[in-house]
C-alpha atoms as a PDB file:
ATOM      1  CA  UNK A   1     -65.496  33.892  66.037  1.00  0.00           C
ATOM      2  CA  UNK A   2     -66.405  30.451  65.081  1.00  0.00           C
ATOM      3  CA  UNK A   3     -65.888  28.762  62.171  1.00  0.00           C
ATOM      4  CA  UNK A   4     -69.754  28.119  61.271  1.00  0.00           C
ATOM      5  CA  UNK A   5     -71.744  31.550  60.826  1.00  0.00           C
ATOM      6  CA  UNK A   6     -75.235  31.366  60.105  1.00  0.00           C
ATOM      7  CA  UNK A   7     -77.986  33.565  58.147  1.00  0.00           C
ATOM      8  CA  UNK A   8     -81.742  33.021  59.337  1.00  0.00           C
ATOM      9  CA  UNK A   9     -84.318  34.881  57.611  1.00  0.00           C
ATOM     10  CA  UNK A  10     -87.497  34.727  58.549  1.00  0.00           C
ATOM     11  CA  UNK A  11     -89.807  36.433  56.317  1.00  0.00           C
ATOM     12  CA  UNK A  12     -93.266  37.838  57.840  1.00  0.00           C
ATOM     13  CA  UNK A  13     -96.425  39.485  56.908  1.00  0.00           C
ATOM     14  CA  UNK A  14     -95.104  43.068  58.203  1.00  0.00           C
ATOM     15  CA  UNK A  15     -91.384  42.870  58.982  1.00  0.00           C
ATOM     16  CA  UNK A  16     -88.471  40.339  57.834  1.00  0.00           C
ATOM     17  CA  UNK A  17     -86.360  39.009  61.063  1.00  0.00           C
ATOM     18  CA  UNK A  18     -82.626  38.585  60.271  1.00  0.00           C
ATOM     19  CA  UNK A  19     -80.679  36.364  62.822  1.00  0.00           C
ATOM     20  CA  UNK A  20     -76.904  36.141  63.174  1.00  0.00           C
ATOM     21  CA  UNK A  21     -75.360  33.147  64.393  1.00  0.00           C
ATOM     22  CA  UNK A  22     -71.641  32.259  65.371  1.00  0.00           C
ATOM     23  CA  UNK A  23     -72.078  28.699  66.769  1.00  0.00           C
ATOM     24  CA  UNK A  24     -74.957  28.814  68.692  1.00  0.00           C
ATOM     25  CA  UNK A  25     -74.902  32.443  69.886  1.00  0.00           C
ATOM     26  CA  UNK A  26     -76.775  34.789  68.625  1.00  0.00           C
ATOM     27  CA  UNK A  27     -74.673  37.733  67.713  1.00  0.00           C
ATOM     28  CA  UNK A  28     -76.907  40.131  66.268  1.00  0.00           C
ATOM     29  CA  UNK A  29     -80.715  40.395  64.841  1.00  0.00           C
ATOM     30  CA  UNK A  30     -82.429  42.971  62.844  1.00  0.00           C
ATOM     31  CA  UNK A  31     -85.776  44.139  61.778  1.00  0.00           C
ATOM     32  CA  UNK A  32     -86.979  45.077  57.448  1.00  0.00           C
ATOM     33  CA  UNK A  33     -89.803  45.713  56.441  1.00  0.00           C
ATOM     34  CA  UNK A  34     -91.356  43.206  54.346  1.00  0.00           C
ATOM     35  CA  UNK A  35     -91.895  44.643  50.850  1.00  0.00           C
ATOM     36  CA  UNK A  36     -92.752  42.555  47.660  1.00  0.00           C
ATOM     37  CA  UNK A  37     -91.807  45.502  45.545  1.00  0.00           C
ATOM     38  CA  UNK A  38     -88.105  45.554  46.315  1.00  0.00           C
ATOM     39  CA  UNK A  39     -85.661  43.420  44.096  1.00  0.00           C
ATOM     40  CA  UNK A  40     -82.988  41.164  45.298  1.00  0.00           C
ATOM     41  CA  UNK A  41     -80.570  43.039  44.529  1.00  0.00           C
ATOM     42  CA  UNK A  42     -82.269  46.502  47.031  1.00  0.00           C
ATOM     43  CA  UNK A  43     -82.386  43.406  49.665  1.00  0.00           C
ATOM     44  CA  UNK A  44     -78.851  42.564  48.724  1.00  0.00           C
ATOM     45  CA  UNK A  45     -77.801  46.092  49.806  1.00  0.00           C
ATOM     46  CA  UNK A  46     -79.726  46.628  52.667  1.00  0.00           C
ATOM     47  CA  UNK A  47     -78.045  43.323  54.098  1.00  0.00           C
ATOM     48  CA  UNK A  48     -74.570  43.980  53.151  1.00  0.00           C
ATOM     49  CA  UNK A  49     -75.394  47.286  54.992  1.00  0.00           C
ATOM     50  CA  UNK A  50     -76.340  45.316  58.250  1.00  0.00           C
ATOM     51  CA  UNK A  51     -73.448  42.964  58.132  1.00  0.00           C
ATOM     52  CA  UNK A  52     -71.168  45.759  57.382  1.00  0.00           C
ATOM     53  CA  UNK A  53     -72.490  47.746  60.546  1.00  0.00           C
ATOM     54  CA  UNK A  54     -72.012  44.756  62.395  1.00  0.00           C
ATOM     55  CA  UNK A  55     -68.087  44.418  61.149  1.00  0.00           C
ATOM     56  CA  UNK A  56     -69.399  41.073  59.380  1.00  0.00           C
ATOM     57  CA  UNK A  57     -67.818  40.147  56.169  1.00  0.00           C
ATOM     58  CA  UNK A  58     -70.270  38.076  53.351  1.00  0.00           C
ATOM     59  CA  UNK A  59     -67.847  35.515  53.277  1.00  0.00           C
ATOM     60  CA  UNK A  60     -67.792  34.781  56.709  1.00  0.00           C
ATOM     61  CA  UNK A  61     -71.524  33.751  56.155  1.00  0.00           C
ATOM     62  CA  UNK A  62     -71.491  29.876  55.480  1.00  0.00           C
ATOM     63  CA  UNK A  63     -75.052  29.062  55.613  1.00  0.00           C
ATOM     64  CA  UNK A  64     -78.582  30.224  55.340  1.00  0.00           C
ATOM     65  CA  UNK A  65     -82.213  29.483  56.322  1.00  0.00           C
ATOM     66  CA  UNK A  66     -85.183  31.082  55.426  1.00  0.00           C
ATOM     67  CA  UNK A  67     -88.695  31.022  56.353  1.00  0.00           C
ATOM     68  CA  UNK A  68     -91.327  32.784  54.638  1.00  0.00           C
ATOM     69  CA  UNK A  69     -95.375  33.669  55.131  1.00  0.00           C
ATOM     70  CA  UNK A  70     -94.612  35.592  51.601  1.00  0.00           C
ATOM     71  CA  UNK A  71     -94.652  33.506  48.565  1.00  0.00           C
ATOM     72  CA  UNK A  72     -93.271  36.606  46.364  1.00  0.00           C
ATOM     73  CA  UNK A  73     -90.224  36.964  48.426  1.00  0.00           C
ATOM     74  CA  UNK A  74     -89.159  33.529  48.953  1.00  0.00           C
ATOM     75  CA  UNK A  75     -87.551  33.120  45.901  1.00  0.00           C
ATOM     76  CA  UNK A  76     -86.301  36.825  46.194  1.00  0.00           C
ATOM     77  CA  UNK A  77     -83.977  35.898  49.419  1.00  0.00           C
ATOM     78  CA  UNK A  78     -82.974  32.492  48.121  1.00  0.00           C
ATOM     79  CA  UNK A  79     -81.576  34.201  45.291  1.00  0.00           C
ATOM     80  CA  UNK A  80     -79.975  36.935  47.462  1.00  0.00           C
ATOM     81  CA  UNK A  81     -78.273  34.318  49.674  1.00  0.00           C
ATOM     82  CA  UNK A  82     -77.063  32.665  46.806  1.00  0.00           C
ATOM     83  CA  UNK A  83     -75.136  35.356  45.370  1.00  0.00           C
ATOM     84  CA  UNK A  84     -73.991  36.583  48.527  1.00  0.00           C
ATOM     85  CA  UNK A  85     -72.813  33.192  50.164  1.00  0.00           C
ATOM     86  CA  UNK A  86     -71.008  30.045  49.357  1.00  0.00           C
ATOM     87  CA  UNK A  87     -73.506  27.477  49.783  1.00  0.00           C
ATOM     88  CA  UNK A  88     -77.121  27.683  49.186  1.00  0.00           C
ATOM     89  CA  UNK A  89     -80.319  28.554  51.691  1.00  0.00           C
ATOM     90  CA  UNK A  90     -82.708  25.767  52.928  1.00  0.00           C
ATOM     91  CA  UNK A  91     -85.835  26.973  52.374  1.00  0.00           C
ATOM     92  CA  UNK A  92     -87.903  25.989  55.335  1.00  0.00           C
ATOM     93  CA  UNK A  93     -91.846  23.873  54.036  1.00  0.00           C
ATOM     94  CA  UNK A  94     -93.544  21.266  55.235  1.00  0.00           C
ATOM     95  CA  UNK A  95     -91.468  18.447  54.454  1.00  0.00           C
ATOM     96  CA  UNK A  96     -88.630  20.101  56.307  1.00  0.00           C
ATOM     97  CA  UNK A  97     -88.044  18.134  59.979  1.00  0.00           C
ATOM     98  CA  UNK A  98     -88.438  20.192  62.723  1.00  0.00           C
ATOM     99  CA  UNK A  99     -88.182  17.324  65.730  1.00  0.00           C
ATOM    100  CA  UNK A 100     -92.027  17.367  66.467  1.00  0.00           C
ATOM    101  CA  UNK A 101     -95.174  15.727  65.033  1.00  0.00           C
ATOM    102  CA  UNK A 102     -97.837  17.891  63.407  1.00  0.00           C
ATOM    103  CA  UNK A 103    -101.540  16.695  63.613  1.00  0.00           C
ATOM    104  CA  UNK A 104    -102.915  18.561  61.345  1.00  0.00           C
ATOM    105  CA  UNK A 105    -105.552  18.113  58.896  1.00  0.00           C
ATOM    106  CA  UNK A 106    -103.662  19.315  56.117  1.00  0.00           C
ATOM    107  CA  UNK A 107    -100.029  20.060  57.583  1.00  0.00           C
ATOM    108  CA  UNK A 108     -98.979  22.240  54.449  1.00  0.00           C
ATOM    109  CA  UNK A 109    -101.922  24.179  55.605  1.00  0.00           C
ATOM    110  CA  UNK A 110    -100.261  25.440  59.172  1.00  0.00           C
ATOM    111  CA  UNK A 111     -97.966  28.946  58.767  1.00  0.00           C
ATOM    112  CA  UNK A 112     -94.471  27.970  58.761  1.00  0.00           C
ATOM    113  CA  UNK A 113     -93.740  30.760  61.431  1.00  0.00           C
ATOM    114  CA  UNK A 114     -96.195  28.509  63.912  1.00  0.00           C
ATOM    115  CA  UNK A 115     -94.250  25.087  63.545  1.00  0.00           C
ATOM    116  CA  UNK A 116     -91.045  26.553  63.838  1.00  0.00           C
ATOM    117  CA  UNK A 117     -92.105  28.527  67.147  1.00  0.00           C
ATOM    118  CA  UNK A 118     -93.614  25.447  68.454  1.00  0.00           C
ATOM    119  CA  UNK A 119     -90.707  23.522  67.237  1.00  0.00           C
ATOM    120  CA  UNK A 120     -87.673  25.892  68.994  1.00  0.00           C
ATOM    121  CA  UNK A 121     -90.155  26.207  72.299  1.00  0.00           C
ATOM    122  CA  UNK A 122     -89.668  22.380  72.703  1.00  0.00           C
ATOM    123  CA  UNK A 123     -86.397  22.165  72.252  1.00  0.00           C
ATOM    124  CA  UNK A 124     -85.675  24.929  74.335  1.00  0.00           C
ATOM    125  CA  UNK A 125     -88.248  23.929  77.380  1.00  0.00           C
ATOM    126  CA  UNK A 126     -89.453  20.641  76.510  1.00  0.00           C
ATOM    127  CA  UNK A 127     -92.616  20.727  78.816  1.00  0.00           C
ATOM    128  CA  UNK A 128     -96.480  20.993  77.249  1.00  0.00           C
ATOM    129  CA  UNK A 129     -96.484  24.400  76.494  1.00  0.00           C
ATOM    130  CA  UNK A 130     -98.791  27.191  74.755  1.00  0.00           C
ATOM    131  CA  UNK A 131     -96.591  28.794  72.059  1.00  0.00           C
ATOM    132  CA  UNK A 132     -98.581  32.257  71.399  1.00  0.00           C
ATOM    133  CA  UNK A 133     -96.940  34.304  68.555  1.00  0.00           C
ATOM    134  CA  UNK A 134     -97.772  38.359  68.694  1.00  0.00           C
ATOM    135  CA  UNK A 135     -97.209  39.229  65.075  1.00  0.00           C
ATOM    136  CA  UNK A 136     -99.545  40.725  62.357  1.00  0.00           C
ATOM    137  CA  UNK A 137    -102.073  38.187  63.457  1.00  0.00           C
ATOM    138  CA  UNK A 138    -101.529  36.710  66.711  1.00  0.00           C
ATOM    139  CA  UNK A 139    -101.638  32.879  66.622  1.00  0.00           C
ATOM    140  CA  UNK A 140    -101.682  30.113  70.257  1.00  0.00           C
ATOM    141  CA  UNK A 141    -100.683  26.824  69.472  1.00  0.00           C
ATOM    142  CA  UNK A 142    -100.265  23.466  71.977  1.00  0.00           C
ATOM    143  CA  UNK A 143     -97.045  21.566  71.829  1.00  0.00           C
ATOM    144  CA  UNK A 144     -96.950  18.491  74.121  1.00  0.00           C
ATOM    145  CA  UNK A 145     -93.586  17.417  76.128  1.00  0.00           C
ATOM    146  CA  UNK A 146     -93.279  15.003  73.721  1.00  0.00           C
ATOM    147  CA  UNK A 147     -93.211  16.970  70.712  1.00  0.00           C
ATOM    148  CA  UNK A 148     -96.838  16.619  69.350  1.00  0.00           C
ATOM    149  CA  UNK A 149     -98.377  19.351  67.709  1.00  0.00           C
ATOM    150  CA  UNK A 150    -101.635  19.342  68.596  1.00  0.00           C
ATOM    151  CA  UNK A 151    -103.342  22.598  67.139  1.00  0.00           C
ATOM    152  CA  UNK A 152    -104.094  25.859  68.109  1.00  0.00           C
ATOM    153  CA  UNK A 153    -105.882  29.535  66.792  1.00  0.00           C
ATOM    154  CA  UNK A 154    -105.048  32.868  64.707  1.00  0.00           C
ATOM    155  CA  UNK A 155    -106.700  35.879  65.883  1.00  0.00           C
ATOM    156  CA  UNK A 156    -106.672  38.937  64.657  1.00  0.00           C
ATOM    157  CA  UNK A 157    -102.992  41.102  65.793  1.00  0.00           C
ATOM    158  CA  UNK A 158    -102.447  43.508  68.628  1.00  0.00           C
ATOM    159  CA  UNK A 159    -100.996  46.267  66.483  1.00  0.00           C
ATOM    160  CA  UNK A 160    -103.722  44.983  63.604  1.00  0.00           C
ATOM    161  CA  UNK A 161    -107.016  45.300  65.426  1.00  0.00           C
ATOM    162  CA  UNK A 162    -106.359  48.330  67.147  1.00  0.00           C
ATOM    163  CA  UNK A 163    -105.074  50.096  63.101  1.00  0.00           C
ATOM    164  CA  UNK A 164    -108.244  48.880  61.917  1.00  0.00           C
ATOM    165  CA  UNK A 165    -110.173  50.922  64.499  1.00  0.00           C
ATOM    166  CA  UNK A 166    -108.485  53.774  64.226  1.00  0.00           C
ATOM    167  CA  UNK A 167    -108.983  53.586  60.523  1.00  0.00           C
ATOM    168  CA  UNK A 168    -112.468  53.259  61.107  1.00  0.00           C
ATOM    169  CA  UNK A 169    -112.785  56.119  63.409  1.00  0.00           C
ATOM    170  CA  UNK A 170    -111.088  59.183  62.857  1.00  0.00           C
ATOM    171  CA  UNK A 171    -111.521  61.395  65.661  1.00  0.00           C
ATOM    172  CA  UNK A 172    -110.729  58.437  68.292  1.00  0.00           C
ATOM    173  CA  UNK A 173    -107.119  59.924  69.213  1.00  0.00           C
ATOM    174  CA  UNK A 174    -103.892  57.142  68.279  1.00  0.00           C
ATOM    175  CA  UNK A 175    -102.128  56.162  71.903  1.00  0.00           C
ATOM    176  CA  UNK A 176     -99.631  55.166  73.964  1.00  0.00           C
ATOM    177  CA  UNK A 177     -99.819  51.148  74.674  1.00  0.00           C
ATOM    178  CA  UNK A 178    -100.128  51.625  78.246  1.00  0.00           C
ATOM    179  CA  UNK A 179    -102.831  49.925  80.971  1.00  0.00           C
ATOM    180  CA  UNK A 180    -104.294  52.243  83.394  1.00  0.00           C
ATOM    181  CA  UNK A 181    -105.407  51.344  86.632  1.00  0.00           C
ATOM    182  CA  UNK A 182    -109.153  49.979  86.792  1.00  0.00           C
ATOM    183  CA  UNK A 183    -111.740  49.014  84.419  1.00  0.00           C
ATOM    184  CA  UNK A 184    -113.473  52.716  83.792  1.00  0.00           C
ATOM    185  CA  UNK A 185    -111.522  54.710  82.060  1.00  0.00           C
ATOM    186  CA  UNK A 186    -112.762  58.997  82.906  1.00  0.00           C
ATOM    187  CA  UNK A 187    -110.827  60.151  79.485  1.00  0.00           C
ATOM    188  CA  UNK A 188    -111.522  58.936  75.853  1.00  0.00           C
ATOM    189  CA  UNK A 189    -107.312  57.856  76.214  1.00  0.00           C
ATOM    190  CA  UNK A 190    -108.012  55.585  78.794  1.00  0.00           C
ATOM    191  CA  UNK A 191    -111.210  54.057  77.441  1.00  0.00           C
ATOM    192  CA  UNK A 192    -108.814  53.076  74.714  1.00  0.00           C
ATOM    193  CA  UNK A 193    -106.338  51.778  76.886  1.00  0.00           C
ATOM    194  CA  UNK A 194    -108.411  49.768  78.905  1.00  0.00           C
ATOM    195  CA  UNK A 195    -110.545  48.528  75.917  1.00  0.00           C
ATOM    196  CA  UNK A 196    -107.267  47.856  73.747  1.00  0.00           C
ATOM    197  CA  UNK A 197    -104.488  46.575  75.732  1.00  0.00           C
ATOM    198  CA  UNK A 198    -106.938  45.561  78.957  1.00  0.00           C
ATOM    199  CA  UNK A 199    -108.948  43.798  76.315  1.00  0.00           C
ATOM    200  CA  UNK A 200    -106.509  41.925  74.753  1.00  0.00           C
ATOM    201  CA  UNK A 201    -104.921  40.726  77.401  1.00  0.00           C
ATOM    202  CA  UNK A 202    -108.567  39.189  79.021  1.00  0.00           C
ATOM    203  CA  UNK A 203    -108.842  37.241  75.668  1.00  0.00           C
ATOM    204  CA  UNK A 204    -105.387  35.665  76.010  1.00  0.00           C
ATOM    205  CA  UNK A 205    -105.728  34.957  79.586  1.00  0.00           C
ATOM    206  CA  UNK A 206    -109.268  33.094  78.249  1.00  0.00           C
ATOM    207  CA  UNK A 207    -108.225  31.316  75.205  1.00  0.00           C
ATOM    208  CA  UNK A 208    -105.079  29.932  77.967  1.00  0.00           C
ATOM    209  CA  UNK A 209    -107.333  28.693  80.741  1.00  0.00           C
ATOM    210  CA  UNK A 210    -109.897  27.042  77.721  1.00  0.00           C
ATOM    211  CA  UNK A 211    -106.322  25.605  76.116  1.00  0.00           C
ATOM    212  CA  UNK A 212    -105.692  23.952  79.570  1.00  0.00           C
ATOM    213  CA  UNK A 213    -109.495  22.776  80.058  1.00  0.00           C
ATOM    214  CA  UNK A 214    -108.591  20.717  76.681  1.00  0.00           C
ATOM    215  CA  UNK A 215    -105.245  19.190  77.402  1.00  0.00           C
ATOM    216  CA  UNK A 216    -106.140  18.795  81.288  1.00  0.00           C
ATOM    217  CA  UNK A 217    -103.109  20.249  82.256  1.00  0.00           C
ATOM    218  CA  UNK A 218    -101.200  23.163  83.207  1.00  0.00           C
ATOM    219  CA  UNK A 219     -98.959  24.037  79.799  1.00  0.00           C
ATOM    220  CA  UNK A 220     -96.790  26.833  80.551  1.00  0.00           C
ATOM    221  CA  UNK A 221     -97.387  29.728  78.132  1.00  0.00           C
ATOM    222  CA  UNK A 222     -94.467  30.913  75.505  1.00  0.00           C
ATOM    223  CA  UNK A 223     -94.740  34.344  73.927  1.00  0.00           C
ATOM    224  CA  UNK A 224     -92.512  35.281  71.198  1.00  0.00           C
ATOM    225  CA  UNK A 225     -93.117  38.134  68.370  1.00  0.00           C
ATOM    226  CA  UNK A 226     -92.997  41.875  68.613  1.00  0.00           C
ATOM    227  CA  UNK A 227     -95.448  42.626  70.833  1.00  0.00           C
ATOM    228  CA  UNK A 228     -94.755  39.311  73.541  1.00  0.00           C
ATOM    229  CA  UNK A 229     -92.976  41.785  76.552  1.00  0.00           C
ATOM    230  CA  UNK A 230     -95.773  44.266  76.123  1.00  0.00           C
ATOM    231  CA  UNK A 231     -98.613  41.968  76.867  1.00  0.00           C
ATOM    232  CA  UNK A 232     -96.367  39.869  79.228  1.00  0.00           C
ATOM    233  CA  UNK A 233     -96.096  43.363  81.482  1.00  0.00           C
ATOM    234  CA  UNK A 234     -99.970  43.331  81.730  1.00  0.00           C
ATOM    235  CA  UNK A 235    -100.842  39.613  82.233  1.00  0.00           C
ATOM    236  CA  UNK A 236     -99.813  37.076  84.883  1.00  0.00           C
ATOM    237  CA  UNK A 237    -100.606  33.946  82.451  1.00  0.00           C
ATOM    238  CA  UNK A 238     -97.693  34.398  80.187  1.00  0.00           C
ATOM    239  CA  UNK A 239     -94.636  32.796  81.917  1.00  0.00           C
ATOM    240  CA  UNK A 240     -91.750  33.446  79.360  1.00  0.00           C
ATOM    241  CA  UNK A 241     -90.722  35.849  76.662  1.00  0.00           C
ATOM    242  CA  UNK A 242     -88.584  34.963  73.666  1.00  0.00           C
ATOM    243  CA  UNK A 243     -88.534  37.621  71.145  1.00  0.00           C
ATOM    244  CA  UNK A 244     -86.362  35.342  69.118  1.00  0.00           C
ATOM    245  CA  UNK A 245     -88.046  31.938  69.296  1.00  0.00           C
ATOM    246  CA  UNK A 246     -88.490  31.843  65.581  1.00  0.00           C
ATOM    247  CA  UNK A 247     -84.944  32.461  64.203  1.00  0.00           C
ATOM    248  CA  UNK A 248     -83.905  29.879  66.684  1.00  0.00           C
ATOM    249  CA  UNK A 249     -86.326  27.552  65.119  1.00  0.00           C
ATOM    250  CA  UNK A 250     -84.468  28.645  62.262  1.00  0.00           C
ATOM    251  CA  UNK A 251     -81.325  27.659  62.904  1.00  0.00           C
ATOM    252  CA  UNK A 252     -82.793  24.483  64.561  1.00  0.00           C
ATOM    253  CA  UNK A 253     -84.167  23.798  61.401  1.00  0.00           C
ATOM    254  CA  UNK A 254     -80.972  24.504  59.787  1.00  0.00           C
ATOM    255  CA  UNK A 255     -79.293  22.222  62.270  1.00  0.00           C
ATOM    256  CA  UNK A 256     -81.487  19.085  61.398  1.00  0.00           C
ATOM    257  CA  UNK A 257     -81.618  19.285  57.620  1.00  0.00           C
ATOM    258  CA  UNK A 258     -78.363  20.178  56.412  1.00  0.00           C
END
């Protein structure tokens, strides 16, 4: 193993993504569910747990970066990485460099989680491209080729839209994420299908070709978050899939600040 590990910690509305890093591989990631309740110290465990599984000492652990859409756990993994490690975490904001230029009205307004996707999606491809994020909410922002953020959108979530209808109404039957053939579903099952995951995947394929009317241009189209190979298997306008773009803007972040 190398000599410089690496803890990122990204910390979203649903679930916290943990990122391993030995150099610049990525040796392991995991999945906890965000929860303001629990202490540092039930965090402490639960990570200790995950390195131990992964025959990772603590100690081997020389740095940290952490991310967070979650105000009341910030301060709950920057004291958890303190105890646990020898040096302290950078806590990712909006006077952290990322290696691109946000126009924004009000930069400390945009989501951490969208500026470091947008920032690891141009280093790693380093053409215009739309960086769309499937998490809780699902956001689509435009980063240029030469690192300008330009803006973008948050729509409602995949996962959080179709909750909310069930919610709503009971006796519509939960289901499998799957896109049937057609657009007339014969079974309530596939009416849901078709309306859910067909749906969905008409209003990215939209919101893209509008995108592209903007820039006049062809951006190629990023997808990153839990839900990013599901929709890529039912639309032709997403042309990559990195499930881990944001712990790599982690440790990009990491990279430029320390």
């Amino acid at each position: 193993m190398g000599v410089h590990m690496l803890l990122t910690i990204d910390i979203g509305n649903t679930n916290t993504t943990i990122g391993l890093f030995d150099g610049e591989r990525l040796l392991d990631c995991w999945n906890v569910r965000t929860d303001t309740r629990r202490t540092a110290d039930e965090y402490r465990v639960a990570l200790e747990a995950l390195l131990k599984g992964a025959d990772i000492a603590p100690g081997l652990v020389q740095g940290a970066c952490i991310a967070s859409v979650v105000p009341q756990l910030t301060e709950t993994w920057r004291q958890l990485c303190e105890r646990c490690f020898s040096t302290p975490a950078l806590v990712v904001d909006a006077d952290t460099h990322l290696g691109i230029t946000i126009y924004y009205d009000n930069p400390r307004d945009l989501g951490i989680d969208r500026a470091l996707a947008a920032a690891a999606a141009h280093r790693l491809f380093g053409s215009d491209l739309i960086v769309v994020d499937f998490g809780t909410a699902t956001t689509m922002d435009y980063v240029s080729s030469q690192g300008l953020f330009m803006g973008g959108t948050i729509m409602p979530g995949f996962k959080t839209a179709a909750d909310a209808l069930f919610e709503k109404t009971r006796k519509l039957p939960r289901i499998e994420y799957e896109l049937p053939q057609g657009m007339l579903g014969t079974s309530t099952t596939a009416c849901l299908q078709i309306g859910i995951v067909g749906g969905y995947c008409l209003m990215i394929e939209a919101m893209v070709a509008r995108i592209r009317r903007q820039v006049q241009g062809t951006p190629n189209v990023v997808a990153t978050g839990g839900l990013g190979t599901l929709i890529a298997r039912h639309t032709n306008c997403i042309d990559t899939v990195d499930e881990h773009l944001l712990i790599k803007g982690l440790k990009l972040a990491y990279e430029l600040n320390r």
